[in-house]
Structure formats: C-alpha cells, structure tokens
Protein backbone atom coordinates (compact mmCIF):
# COMPACT_ATOMS: atom_id res chain seq x y z
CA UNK A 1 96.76 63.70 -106.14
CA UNK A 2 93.57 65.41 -106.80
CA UNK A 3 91.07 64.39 -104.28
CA UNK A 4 89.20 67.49 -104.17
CA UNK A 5 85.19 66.48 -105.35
CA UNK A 6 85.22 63.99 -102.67
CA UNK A 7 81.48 63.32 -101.07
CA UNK A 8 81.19 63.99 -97.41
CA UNK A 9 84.77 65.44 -96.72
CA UNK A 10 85.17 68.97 -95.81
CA UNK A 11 88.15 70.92 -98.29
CA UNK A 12 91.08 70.36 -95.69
CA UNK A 13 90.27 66.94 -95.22
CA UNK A 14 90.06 66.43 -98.98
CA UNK A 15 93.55 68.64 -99.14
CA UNK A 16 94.92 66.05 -96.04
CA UNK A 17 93.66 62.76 -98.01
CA UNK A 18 95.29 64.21 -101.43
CA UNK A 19 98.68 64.84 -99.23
CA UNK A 20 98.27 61.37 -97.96
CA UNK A 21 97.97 59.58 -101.31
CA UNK A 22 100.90 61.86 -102.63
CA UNK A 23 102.90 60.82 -99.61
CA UNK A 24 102.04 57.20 -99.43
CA UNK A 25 102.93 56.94 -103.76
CA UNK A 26 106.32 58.04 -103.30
CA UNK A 27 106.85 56.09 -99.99
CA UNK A 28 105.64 52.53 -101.67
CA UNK A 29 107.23 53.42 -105.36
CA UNK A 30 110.58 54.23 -103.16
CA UNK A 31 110.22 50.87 -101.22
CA UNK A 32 107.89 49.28 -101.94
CA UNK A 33 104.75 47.63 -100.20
CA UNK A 34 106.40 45.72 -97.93
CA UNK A 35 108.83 47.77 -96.78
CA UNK A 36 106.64 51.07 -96.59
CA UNK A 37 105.39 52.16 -93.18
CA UNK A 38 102.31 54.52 -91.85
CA UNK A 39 104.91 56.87 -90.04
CA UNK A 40 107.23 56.90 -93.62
CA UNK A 41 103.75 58.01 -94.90
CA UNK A 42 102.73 60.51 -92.12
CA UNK A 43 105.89 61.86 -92.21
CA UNK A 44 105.95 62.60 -96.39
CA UNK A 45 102.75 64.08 -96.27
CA UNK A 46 103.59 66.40 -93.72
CA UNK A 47 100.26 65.01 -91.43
CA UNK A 48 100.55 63.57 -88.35
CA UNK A 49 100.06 59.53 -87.82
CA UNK A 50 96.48 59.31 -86.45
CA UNK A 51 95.51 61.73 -89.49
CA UNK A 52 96.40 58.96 -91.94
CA UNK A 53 94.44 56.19 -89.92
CA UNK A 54 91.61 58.69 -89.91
CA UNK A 55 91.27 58.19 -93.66
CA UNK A 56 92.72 54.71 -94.23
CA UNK A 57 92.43 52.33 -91.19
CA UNK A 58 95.17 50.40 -92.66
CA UNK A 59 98.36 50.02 -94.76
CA UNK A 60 96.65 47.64 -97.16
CA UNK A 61 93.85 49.90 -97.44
CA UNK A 62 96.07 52.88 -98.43
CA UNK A 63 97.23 51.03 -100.53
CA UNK A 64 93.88 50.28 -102.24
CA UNK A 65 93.18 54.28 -102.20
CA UNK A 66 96.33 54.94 -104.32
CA UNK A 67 95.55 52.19 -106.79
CA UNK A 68 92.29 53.40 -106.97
CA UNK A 69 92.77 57.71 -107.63
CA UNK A 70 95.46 56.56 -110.24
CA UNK A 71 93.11 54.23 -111.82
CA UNK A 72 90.51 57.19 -111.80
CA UNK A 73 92.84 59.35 -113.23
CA UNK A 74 93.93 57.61 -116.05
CA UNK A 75 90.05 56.95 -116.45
CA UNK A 76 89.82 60.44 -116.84
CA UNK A 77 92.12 60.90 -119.09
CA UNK A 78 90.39 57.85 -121.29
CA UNK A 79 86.90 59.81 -121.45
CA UNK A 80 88.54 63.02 -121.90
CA UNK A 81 89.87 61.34 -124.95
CA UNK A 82 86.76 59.60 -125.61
CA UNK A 83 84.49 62.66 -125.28
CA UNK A 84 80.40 62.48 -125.00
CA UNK A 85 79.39 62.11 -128.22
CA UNK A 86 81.88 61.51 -130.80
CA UNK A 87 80.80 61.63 -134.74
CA UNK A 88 84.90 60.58 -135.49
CA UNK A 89 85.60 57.48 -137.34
CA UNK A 90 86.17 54.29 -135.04
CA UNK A 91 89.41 54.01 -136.40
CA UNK A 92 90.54 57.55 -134.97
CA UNK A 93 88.52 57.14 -131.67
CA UNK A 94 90.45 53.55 -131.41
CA UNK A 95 94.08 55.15 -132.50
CA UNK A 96 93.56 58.00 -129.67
CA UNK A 97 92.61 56.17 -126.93
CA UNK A 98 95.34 53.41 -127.84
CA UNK A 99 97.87 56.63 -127.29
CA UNK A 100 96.10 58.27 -124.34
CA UNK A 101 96.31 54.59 -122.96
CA UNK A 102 100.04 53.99 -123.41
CA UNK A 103 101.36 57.33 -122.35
CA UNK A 104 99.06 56.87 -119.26
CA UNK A 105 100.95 53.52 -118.57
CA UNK A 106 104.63 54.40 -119.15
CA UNK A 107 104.87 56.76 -116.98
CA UNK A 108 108.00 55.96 -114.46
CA UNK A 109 105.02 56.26 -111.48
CA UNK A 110 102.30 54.10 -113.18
CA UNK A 111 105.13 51.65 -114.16
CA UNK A 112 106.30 51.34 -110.48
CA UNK A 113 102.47 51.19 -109.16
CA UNK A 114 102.01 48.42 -111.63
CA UNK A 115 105.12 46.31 -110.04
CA UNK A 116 104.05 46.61 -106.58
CA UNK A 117 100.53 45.81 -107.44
CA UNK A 118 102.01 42.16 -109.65
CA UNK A 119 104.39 41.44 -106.58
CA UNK A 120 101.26 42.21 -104.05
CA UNK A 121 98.27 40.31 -106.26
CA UNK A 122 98.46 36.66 -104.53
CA UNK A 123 98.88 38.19 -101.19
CA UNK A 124 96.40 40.53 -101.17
CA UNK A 125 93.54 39.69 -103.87
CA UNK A 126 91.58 42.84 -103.06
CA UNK A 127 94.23 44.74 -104.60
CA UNK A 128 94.36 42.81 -107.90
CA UNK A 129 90.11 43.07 -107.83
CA UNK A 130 90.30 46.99 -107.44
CA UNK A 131 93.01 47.31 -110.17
CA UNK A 132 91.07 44.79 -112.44
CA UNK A 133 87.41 46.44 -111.48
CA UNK A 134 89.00 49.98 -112.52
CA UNK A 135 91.79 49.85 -114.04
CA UNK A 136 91.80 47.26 -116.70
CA UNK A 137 88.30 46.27 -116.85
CA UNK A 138 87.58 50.02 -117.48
CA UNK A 139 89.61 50.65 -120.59
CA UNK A 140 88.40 47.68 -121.98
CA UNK A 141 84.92 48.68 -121.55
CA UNK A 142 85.89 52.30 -123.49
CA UNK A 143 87.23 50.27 -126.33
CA UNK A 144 84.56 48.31 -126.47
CA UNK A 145 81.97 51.02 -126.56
CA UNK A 146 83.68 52.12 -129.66
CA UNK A 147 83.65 49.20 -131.41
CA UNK A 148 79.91 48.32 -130.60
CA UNK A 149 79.43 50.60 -133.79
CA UNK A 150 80.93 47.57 -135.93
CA UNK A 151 79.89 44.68 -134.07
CA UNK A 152 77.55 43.01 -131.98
CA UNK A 153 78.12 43.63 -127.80
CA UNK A 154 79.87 39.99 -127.82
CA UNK A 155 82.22 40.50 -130.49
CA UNK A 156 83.17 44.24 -129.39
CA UNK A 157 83.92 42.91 -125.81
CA UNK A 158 86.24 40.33 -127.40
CA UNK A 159 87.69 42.70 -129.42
CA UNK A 160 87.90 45.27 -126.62
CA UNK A 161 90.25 42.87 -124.86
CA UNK A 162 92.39 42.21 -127.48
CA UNK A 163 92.55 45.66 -128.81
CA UNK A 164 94.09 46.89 -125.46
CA UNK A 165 96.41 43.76 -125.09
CA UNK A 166 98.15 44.88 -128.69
CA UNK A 167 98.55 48.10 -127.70
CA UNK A 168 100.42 48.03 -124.79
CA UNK A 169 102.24 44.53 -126.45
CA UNK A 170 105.98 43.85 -126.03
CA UNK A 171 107.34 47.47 -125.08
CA UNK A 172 104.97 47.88 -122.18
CA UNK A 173 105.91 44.18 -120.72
CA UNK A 174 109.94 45.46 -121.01
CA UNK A 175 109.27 48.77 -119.55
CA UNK A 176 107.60 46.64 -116.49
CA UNK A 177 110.89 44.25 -116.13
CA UNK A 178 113.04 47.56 -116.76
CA UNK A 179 114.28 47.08 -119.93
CA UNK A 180 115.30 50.53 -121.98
CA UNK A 181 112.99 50.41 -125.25
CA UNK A 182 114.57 52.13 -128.10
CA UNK A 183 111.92 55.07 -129.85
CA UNK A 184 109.50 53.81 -127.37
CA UNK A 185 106.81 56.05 -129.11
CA UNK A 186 108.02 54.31 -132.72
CA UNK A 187 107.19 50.78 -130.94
CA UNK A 188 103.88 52.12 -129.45
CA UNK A 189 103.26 53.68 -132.45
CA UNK A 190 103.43 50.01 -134.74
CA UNK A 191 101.74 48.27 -131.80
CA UNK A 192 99.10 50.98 -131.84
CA UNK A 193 98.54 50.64 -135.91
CA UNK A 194 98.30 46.95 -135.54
CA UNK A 195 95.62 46.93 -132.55
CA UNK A 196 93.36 49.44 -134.54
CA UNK A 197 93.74 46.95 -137.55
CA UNK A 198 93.26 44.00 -135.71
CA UNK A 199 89.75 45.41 -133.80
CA UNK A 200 88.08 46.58 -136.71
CA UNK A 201 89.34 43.45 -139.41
C-alpha cells in the first residue's frame, strides 16, 4: 500500500508503514478484526512488533490506517476519473465515475474491508466516522460537484446521494453477503444507466 508522500516520515519508515498496512489487510481480511493480532501483523510484514506500535499505538488504530489509505486510494482513483477541469457532458462525467466507483468496490479486498468495517461499526464508531468522513461522504461530494452544473448546491447534494446509492444498488449488497452475481458488469452496467438518468431527470 502506497504510503510513500507521507509528511514527516523518512523513506524507510514510509516503506515500514506501507509493509504494515499490507500486512495488517491480509491479516484482518484472513480473520478478521477480532481475531487478528499485532504479532500476526508484525510477522506478515516482515517488521518486528515494537515497529508496528511505533506507527499505530493500537490494533483499533491500525485498523483506522487501513480503512483510511484504501479510502484514499479509491479517492484517487475518483479524481483521476474526475480530472481538474472537465468540459465533458455531466452525463459522461456521471457514467465514469459511476464505473470507476463500482470496480473500486467489488474488488474481493474492498468487499472484505467493507464486512469487517459493518461487523466492527457499533463497537467501534470511530471506524464507521473515518469510513463515512472518507469513504462515502467523499464520493458523494464528487458526484455532487458534477451535478452542481444542473442544479442548485441543495438539490445536487440530494442527488449526489442518491446517484451513488443506484449505482452500487442490488449487485453490490449480494457481493457483500457473498452471493455470485451473474454478468456482474451487465448488472452494474443497468444500475449505472439508471443512476445517471435518475441524477440528471
């Protein structure tokens, strides 16, 4: 996991926090939260024990790191998408990100982050604030930024919402509970037409 433009850490510490996040996603998507340990994560990134608690003083807050660089990177991929200064039609802009926002989520690792995050939430509310703060609340605010070119900032943040709710629709929610979707990109694909169509009505 790219950590490398990281204020205030020195190259191999950003190159022993990346190892750490890359250890500590495929110790909790192999166990889970609960069931995931410091050492299991010291020991998959290849770093001793003390180097983990050097960066995260905690489980919970490693936990809160990973969620956050895979928020940021699927943020990254949205602006990418997005670009600066776009001169596209809204309906385009709208269709792209709805597709750079589903292939970000279906993704087996995303999809397991997501499940430990839902069975984690009332537990540990911090977690469910940093995925909402950027995560969801971020995408929202890309779609909405597109559509403030039809309609007013209240409208577009409504819209926003409900744009991003059709697209990821039925086939994300069975993905989640593990459920094989048939042409998954056909699905997206109809859910994706209709949340364009729906925004911009």
């Amino acid at each position: 996991m790219d950590t490398s433009s990281l204020p205030g850490l020195s190259p191999l510490q950003c190159r022993k926090r990346s190892a750490i996040l890359d250890g500590a996603k495929t110790v909790f998507l192999r166990g889970g939260f609960g069931l995931a340990t410091m050492d299991d994560v010291a020991s998959e990134a290849g770093v001793g024990k003390q180097t983990v608690y050097r960066h995260f003083k905690s489980k919970e807050a490693l936990f809160i790191g990973l969620v956050s660089a895979m928020c940021t990177q699927v943020g990254a991929l949205l602006a990418g998408a997005q670009g600066e200064q776009s001169e596209r039609a809204p309906e385009v802009e709208l269709r792209e990100l709805g597709w750079v926002l589903a292939r970000s989520l279906i993704t087996p690792d995303t999809l397991g982050l997501y499940r430990a995050i839902v069975a984690e939430a009332a537990r540990f509310p911090e977690l469910g604030r940093v995925f909402y703060e950027n995560g969801a609340k971020v995408v929202r605010a890309f779609a909405a930024k597109i559509l403030r070119r039809r309609f007013d900032e209240s409208t577009a943040t409504l819209r926003a919402a409900t744009f991003v709710q059709l697209v990821l629709g039925d086939a994300h929610l069975e993905l989640t509970l593990g459920y094989t979707v048939p042409d998954v990109d056909a699905r997206f694909a109809q859910q994706i037409d209709e949340a364009v169509a729906a925004a911009l009505r």
